[in-house]
C-alpha atoms as a PDB file:
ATOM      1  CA  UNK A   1       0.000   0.000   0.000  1.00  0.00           C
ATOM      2  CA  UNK A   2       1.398   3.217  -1.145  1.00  0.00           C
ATOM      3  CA  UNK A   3       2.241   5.768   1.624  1.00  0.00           C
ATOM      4  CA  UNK A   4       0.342   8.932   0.639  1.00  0.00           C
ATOM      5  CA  UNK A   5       2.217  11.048   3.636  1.00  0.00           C
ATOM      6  CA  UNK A   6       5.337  10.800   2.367  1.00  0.00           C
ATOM      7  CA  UNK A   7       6.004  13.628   0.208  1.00  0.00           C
ATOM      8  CA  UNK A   8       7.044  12.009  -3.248  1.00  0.00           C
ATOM      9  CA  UNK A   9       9.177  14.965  -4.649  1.00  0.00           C
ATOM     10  CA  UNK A  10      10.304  17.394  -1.474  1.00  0.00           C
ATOM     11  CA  UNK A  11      10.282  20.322  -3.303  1.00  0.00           C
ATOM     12  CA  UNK A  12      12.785  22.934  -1.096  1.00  0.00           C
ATOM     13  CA  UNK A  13      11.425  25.329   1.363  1.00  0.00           C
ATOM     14  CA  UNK A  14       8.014  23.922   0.576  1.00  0.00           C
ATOM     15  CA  UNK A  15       5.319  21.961   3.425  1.00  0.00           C
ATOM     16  CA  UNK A  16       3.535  18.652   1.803  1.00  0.00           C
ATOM     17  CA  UNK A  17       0.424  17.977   3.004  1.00  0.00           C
ATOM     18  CA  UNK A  18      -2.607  16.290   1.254  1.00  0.00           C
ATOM     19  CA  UNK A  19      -6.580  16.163   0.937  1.00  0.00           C
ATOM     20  CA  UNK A  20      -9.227  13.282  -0.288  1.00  0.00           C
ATOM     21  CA  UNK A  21     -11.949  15.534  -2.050  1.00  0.00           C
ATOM     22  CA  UNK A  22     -15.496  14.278  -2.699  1.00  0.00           C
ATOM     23  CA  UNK A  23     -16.402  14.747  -6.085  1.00  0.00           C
ATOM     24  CA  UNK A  24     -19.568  12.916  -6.262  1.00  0.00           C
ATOM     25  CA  UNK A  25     -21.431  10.483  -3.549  1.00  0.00           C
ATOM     26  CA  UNK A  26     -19.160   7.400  -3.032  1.00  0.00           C
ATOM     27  CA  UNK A  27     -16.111   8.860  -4.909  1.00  0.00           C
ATOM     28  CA  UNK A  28     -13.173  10.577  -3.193  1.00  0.00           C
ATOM     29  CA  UNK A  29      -9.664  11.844  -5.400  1.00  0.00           C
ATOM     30  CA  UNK A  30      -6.417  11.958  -3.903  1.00  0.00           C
ATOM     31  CA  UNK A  31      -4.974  15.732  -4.092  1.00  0.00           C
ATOM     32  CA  UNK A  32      -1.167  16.247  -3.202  1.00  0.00           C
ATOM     33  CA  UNK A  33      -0.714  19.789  -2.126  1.00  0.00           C
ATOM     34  CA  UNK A  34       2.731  21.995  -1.670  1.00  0.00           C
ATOM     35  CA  UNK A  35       2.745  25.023  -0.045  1.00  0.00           C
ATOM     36  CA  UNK A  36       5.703  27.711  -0.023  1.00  0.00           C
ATOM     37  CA  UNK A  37       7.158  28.445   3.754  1.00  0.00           C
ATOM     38  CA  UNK A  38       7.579  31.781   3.353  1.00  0.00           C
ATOM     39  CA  UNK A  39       4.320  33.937   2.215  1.00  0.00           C
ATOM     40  CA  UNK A  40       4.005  32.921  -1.358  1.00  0.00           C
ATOM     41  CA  UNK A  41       5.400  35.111  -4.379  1.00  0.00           C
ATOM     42  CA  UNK A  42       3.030  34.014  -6.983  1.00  0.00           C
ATOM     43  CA  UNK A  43      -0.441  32.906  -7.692  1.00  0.00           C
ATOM     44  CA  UNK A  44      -1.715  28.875  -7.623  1.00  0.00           C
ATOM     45  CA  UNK A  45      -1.125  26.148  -9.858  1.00  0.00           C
ATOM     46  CA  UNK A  46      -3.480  23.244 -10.797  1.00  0.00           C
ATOM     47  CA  UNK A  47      -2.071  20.508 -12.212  1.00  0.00           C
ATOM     48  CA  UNK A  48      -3.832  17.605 -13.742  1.00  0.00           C
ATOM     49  CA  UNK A  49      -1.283  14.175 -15.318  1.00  0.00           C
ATOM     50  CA  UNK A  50      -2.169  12.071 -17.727  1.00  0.00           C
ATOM     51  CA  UNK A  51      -4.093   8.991 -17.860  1.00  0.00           C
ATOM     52  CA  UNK A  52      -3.088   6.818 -14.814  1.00  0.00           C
ATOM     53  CA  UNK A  53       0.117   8.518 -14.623  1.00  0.00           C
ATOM     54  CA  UNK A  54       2.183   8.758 -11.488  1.00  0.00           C
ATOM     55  CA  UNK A  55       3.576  11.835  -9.743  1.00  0.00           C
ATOM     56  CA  UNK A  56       7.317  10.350  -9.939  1.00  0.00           C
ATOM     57  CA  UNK A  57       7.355  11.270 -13.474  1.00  0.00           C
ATOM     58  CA  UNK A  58       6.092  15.151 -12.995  1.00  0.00           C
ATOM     59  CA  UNK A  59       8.356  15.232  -9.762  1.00  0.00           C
ATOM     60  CA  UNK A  60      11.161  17.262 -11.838  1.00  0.00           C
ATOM     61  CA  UNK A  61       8.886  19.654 -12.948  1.00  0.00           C
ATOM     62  CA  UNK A  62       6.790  19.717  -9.615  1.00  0.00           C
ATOM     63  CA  UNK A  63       9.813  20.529  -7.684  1.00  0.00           C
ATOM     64  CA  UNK A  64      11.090  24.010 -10.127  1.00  0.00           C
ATOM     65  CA  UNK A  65       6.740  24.811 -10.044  1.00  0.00           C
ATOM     66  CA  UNK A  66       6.124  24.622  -6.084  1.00  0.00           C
ATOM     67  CA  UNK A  67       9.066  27.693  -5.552  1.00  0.00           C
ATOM     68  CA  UNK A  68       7.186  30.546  -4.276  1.00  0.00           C
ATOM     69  CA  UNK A  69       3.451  29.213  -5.050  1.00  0.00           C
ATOM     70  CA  UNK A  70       1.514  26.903  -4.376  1.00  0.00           C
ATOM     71  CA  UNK A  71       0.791  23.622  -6.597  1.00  0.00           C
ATOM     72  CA  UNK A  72      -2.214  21.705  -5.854  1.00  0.00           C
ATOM     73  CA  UNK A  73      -1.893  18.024  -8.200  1.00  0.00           C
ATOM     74  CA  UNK A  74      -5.071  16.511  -8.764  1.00  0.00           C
ATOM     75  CA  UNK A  75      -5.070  12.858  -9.317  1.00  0.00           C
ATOM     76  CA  UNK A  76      -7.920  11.614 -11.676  1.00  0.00           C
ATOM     77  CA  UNK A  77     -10.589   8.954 -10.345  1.00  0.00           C
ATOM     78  CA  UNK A  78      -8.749   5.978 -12.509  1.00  0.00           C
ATOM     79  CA  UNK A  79      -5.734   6.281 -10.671  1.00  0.00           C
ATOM     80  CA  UNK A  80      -5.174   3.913  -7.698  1.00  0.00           C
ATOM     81  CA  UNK A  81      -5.442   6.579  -5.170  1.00  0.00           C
ATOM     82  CA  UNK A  82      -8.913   7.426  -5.837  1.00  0.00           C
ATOM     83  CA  UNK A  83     -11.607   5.910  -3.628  1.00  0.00           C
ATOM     84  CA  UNK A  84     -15.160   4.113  -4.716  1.00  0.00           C
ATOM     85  CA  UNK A  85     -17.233   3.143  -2.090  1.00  0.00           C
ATOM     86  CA  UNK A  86     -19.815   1.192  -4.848  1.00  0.00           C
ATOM     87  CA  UNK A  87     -18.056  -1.559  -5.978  1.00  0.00           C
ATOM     88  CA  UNK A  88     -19.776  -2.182  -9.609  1.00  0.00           C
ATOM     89  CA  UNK A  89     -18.151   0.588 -11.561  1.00  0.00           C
ATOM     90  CA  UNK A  90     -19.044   1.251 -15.690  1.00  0.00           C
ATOM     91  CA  UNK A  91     -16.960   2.755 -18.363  1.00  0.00           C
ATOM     92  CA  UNK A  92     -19.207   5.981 -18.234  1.00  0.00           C
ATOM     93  CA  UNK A  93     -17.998   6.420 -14.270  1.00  0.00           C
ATOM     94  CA  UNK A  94     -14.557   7.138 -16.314  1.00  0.00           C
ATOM     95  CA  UNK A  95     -15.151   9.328 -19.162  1.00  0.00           C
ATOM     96  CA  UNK A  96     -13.993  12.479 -19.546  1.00  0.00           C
ATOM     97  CA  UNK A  97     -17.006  14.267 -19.191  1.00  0.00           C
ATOM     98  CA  UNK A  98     -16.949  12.613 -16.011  1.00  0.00           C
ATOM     99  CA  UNK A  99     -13.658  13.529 -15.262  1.00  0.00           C
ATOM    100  CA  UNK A 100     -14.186  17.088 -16.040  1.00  0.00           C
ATOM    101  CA  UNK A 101     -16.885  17.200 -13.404  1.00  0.00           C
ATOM    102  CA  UNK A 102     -14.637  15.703 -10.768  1.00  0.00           C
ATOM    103  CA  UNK A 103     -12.126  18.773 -11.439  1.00  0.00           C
ATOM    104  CA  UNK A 104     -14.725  21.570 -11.817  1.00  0.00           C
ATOM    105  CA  UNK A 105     -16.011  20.269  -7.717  1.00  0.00           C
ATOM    106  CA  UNK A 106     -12.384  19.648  -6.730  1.00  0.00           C
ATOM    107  CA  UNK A 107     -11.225  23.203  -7.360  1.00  0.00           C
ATOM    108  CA  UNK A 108     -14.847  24.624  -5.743  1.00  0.00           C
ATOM    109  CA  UNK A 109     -14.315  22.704  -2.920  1.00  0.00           C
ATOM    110  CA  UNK A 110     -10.802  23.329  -2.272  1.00  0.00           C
ATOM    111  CA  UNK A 111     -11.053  27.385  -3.103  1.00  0.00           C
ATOM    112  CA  UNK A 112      -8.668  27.670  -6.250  1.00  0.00           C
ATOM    113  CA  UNK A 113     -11.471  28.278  -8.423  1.00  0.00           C
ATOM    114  CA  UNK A 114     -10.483  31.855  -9.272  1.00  0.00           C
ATOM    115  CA  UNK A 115      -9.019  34.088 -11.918  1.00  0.00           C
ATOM    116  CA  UNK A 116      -6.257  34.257  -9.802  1.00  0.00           C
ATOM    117  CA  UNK A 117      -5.064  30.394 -10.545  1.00  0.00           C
ATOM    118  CA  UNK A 118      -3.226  28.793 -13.291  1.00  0.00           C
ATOM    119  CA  UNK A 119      -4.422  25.119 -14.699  1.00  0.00           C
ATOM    120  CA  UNK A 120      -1.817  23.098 -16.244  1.00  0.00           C
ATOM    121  CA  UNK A 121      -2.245  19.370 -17.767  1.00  0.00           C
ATOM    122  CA  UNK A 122      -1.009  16.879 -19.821  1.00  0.00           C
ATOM    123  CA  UNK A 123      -2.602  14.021 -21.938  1.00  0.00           C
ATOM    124  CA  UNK A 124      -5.877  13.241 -20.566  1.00  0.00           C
ATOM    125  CA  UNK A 125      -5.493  15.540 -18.055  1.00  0.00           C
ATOM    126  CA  UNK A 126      -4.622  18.364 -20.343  1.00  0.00           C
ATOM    127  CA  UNK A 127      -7.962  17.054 -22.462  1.00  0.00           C
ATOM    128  CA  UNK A 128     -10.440  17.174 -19.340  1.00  0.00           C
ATOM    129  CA  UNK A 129      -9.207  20.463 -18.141  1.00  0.00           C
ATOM    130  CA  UNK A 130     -10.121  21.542 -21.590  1.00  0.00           C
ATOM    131  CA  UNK A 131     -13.609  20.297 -21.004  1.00  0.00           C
ATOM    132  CA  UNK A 132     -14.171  21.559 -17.716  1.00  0.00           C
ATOM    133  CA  UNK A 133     -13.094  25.141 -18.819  1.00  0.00           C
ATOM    134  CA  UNK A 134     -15.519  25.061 -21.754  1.00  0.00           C
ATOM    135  CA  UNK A 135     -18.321  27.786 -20.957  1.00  0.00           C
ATOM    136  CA  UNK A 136     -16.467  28.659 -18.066  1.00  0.00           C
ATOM    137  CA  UNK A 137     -17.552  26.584 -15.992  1.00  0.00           C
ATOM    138  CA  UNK A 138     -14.000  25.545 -14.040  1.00  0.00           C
ATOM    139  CA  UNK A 139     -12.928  29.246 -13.533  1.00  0.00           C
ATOM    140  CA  UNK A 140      -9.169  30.017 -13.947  1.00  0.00           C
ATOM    141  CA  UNK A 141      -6.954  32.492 -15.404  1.00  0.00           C
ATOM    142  CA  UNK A 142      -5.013  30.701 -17.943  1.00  0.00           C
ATOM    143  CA  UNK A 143      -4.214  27.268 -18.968  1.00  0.00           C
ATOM    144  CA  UNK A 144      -0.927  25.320 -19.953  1.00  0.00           C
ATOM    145  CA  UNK A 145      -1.789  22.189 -21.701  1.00  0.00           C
ATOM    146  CA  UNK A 146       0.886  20.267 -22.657  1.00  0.00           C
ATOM    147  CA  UNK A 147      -0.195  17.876 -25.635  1.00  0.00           C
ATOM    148  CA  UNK A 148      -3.818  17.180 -25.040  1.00  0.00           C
ATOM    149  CA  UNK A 149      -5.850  14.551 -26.994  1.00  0.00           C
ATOM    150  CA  UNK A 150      -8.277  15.724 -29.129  1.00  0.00           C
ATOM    151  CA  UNK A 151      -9.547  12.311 -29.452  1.00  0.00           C
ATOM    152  CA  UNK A 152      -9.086   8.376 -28.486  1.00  0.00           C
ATOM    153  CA  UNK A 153      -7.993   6.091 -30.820  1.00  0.00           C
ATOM    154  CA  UNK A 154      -7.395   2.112 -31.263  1.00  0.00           C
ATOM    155  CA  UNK A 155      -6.473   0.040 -34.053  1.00  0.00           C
ATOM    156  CA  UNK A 156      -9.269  -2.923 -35.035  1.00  0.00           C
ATOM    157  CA  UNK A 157      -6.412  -5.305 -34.153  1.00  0.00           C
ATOM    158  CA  UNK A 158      -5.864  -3.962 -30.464  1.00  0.00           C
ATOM    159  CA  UNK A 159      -9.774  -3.376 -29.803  1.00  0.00           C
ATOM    160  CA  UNK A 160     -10.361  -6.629 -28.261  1.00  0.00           C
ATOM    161  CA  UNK A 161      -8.741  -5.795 -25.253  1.00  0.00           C
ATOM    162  CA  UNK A 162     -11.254  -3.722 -24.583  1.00  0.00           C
ATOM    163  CA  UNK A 163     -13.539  -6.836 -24.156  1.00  0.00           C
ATOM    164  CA  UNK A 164     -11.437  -8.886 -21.540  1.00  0.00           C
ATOM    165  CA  UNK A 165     -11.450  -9.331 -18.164  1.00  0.00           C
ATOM    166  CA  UNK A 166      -9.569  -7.083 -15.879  1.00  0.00           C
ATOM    167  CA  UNK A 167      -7.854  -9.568 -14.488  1.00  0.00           C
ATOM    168  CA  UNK A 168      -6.045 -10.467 -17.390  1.00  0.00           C
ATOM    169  CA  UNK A 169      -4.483  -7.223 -17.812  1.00  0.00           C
ATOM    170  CA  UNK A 170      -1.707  -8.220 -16.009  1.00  0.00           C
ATOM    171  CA  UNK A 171      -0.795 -10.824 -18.491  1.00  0.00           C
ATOM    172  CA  UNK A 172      -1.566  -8.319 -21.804  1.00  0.00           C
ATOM    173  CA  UNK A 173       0.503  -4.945 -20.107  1.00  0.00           C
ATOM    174  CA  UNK A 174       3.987  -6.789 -21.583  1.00  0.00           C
ATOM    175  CA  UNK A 175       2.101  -6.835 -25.021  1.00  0.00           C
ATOM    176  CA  UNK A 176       0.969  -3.317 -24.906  1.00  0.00           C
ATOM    177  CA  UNK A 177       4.273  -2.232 -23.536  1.00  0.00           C
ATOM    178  CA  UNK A 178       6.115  -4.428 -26.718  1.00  0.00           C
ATOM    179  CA  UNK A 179       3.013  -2.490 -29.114  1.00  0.00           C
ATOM    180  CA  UNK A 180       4.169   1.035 -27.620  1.00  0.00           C
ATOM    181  CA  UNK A 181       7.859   0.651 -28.213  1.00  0.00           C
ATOM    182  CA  UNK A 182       7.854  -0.792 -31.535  1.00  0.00           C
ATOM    183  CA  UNK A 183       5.258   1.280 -33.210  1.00  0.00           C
ATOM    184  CA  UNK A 184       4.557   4.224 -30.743  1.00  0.00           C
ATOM    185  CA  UNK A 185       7.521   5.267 -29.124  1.00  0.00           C
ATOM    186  CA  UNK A 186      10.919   6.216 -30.635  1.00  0.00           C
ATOM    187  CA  UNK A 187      12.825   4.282 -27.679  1.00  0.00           C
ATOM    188  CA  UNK A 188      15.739   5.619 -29.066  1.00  0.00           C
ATOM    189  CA  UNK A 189      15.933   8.689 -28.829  1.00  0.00           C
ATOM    190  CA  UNK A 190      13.216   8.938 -26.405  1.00  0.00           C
ATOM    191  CA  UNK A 191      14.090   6.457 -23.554  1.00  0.00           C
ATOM    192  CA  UNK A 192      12.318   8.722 -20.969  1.00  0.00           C
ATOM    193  CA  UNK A 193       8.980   8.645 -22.384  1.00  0.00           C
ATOM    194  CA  UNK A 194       8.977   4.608 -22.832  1.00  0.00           C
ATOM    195  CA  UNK A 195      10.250   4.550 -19.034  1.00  0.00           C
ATOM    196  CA  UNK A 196       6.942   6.615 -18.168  1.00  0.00           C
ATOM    197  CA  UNK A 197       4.740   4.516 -20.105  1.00  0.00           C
ATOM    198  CA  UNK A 198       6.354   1.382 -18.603  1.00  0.00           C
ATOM    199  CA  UNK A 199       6.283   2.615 -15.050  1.00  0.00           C
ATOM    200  CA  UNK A 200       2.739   3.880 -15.862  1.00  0.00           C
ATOM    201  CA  UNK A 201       1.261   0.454 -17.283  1.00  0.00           C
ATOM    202  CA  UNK A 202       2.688  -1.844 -14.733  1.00  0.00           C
ATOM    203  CA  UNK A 203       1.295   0.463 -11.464  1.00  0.00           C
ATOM    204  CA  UNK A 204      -2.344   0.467 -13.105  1.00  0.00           C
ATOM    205  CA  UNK A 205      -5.299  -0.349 -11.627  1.00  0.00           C
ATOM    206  CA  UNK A 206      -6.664  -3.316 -14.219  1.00  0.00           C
ATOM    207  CA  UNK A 207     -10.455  -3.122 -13.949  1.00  0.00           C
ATOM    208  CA  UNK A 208      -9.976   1.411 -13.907  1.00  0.00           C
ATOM    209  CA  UNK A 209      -7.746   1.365 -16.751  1.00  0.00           C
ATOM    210  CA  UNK A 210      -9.962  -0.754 -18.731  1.00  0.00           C
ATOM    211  CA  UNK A 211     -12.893   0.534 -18.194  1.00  0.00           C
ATOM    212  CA  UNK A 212     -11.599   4.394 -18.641  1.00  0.00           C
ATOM    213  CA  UNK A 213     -10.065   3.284 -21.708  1.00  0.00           C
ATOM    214  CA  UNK A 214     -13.555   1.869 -23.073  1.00  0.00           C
ATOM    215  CA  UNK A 215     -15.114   4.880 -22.126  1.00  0.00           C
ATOM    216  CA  UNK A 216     -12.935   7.047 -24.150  1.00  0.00           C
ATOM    217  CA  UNK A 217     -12.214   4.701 -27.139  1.00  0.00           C
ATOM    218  CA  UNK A 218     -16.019   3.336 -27.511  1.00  0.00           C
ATOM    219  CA  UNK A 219     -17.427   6.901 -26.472  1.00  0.00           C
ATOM    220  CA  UNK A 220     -15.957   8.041 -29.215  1.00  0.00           C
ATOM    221  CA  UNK A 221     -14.816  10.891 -27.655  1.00  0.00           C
ATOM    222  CA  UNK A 222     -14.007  13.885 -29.400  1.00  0.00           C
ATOM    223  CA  UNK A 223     -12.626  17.888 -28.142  1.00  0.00           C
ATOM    224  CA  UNK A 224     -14.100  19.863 -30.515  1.00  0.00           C
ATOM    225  CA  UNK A 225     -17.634  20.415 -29.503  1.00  0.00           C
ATOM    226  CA  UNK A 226     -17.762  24.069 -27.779  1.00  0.00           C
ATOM    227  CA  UNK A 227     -14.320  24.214 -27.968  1.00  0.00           C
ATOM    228  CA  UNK A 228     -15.009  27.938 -28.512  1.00  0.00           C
ATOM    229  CA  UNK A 229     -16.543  28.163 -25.410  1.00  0.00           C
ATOM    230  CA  UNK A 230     -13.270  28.072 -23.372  1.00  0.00           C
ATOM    231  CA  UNK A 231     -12.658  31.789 -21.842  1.00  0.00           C
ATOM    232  CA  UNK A 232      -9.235  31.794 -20.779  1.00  0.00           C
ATOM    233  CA  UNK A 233      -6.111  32.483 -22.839  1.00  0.00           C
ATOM    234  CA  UNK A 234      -5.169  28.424 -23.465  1.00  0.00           C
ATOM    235  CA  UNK A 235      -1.286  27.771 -23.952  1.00  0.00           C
ATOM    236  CA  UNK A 236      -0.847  24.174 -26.113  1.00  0.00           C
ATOM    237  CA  UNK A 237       2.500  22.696 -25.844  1.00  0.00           C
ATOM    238  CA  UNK A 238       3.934  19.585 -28.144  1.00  0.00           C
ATOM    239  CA  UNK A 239       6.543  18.081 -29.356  1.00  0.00           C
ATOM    240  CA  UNK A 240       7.140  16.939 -33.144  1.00  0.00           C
ATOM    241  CA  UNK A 241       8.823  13.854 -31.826  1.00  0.00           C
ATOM    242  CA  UNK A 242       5.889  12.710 -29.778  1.00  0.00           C
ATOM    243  CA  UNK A 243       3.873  10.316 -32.006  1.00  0.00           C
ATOM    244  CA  UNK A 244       1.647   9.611 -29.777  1.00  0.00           C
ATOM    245  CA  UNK A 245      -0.293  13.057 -29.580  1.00  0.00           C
ATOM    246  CA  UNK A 246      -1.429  14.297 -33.002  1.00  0.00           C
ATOM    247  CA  UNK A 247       0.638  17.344 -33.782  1.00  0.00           C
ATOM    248  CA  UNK A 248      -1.871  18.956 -36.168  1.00  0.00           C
ATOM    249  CA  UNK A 249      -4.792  18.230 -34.269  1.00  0.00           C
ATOM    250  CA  UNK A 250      -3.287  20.588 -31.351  1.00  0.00           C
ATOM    251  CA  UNK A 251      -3.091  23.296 -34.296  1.00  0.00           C
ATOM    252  CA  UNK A 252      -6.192  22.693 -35.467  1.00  0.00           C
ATOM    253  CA  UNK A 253      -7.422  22.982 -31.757  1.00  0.00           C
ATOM    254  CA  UNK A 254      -5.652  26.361 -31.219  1.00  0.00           C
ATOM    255  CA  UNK A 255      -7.552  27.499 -34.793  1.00  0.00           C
ATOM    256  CA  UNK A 256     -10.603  26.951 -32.959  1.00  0.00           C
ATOM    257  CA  UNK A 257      -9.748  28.002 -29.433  1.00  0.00           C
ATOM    258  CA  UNK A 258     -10.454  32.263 -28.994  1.00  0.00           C
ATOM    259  CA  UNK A 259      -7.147  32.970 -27.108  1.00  0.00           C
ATOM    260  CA  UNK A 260      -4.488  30.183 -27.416  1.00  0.00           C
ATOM    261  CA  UNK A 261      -0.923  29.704 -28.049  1.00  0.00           C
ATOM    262  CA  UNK A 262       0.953  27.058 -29.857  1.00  0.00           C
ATOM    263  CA  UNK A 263       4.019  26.024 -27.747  1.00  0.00           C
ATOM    264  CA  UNK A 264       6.386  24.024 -29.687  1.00  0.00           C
ATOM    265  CA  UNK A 265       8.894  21.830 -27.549  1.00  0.00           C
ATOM    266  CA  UNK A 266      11.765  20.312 -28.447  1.00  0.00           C
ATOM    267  CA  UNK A 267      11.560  16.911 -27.098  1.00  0.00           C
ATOM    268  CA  UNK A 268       8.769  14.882 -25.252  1.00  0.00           C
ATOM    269  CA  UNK A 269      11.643  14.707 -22.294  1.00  0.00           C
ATOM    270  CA  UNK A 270      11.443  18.935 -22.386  1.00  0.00           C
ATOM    271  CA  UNK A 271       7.395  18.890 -21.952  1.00  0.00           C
ATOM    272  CA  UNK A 272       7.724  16.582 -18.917  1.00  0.00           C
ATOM    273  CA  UNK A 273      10.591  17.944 -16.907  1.00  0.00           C
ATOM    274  CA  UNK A 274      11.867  21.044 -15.588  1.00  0.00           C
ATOM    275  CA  UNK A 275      13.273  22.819 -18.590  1.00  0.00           C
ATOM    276  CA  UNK A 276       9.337  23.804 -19.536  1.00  0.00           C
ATOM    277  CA  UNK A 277       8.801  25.688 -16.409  1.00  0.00           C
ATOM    278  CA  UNK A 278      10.704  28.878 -18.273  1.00  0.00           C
ATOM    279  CA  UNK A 279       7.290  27.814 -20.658  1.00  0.00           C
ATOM    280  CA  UNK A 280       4.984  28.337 -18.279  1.00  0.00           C
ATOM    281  CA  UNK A 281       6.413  31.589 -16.637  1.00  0.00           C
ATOM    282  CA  UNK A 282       6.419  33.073 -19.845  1.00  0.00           C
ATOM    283  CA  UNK A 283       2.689  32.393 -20.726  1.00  0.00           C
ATOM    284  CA  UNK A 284       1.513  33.291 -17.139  1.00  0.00           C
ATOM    285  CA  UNK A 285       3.992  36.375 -16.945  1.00  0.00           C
ATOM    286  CA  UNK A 286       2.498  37.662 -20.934  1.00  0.00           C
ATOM    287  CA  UNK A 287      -1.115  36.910 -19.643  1.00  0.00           C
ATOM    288  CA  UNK A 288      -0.989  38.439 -16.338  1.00  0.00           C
ATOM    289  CA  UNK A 289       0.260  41.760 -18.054  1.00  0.00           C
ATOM    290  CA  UNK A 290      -2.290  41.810 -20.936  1.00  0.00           C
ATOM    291  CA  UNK A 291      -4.745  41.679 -18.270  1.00  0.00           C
ATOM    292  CA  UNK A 292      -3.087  44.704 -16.533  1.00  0.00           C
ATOM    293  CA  UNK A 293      -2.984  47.009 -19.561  1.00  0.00           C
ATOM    294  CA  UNK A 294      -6.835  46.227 -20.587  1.00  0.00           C
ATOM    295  CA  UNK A 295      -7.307  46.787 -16.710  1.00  0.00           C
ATOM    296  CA  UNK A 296      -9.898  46.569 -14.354  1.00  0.00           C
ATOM    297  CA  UNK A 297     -13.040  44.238 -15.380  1.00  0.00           C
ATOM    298  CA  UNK A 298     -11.154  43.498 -18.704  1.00  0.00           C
END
């Protein structure tokens, strides 16, 4: 059983402490929560991984982002850390809609719904953020998404996963894990990302990560409804070595997005580790003084 009171990235001059949020009757989310020592220097992050990812693989970047402010990381309800008191679960208790919901009553609940916060994802994080912000319903200031999905894809050959019982996921992870680095993932020359996904697949929870990824691959879920809705200025970060997010389909989402920005990165290892910070302080730092020359109520 993992220890949630150890802090997993001991950020300096920074307190750990953590929450377990209700987000809907039966259903509790793990939130890991940093805090600066000394009176805080800038505003709040939010920041939302990717599907069942874990918190050792953001801990570079979570370490630079909890300096002076403090970061609030919201783990999604497929994740191991989440709690169900019903025991019967469906794919639609894991779609993104779903999801969205769960961070839109998070934030209420822990008081960082407000202009005054930044939201930052990635993956399927990045992609429900995105659909909790449309019509303003999660209220932030800005968003940093690094390489959100715009939709959920499987080959006809791989789709019969889907249809298998969870407990045989431990027995198919090696084959998804062979799939990944042999048509997904340049391993090559990027060994960091196919650690992640490793790490990732073989920490899962079987019968969540099935059930999440039926309700995003047979859901047919797809971004682009209301994407126009979203408020906020939107930052969209990617990588042109990261096959496994659709370059152009983050373009074509910033075409259709009111106020966005198209951050190109240099490597998939960039987006996940330290070096994008100076990313994010740019966006925040360019947004927070467009809003002070339109000034007050602008």
């Amino acid at each position: 059983m993992e220890d949630f009171s150890v802090d997993p990235v001991t950020p300096a001059d920074s307190t750990y402490t953590t929450a377990s949020v209700c987000v809907q009757k039966g259903v509790h989310l793990r939130v890991m929560i940093w805090r600066p020592k000394q009176p805080a220097i800038a505003n709040p992050i939010i920041f939302v991984a990717g599907w069942v990812s874990d918190v050792s693989g953001w801990a570079p970047l979570l370490e630079v982002m909890a300096v002076g402010r403090p970061v609030y990381y919201i783990e999604t309800r497929e994740k191991r850390s989440a709690l169900f008191e019903q025991s019967k679960l469906k794919p639609e208790d894991f779609s993104i809609g779903r999801m969205a919901e769960d961070l839109i009553v998070a934030c209420r609940q822990l008081g960082i719904a407000s202009p005054a916060s930044t939201v930052i994802g990635s993956s399927l994080g990045a992609t429900a953020l995105l659909e909790a912000l449309k019509g303003g319903r999660l209220i932030a200031g800005e968003a940093f998404l690094i390489a959100p999905n715009s939709e959920f894809k499987a080959p006809w050959y791989l789709q019969w996963m889907l249809c298998l019982p969870a407990f045989l996921y431990h027995g198919i992870k090696y084959f998804l894990l062979w799939y990944l680095r042999a048509f997904m993932v340049d391993a090559k020359k990027e060994p960091e990302q196919m650690m992640r996904y490793t790490e990732t697949l073989k920490a899962a929870h079987p019968q969540r990560i099935k059930l999440s990824a039926r309700a995003a691959i047979e859901g047919r879920y797809q971004v682009w409804p209301n994407l126009d809705s979203v408020r906020v200025p939107v930052a969209l970060a990617y990588a042109p070595t990261d096959t496994l997010h659709s370059s152009a389909n983050i373009r074509l989402m910033a075409e259709r997005l009111p106020r966005s920005t198209v951050v190109a990165c240099p490597s998939n290892k960039y987006m996940h580790g330290a070096e994008v910070m100076q990313d994010i302080e740019a966006f925040i730092l360019r947004e927070k003084k467009r809003r002070n020359d339109a000034g007050p109520g602008r």
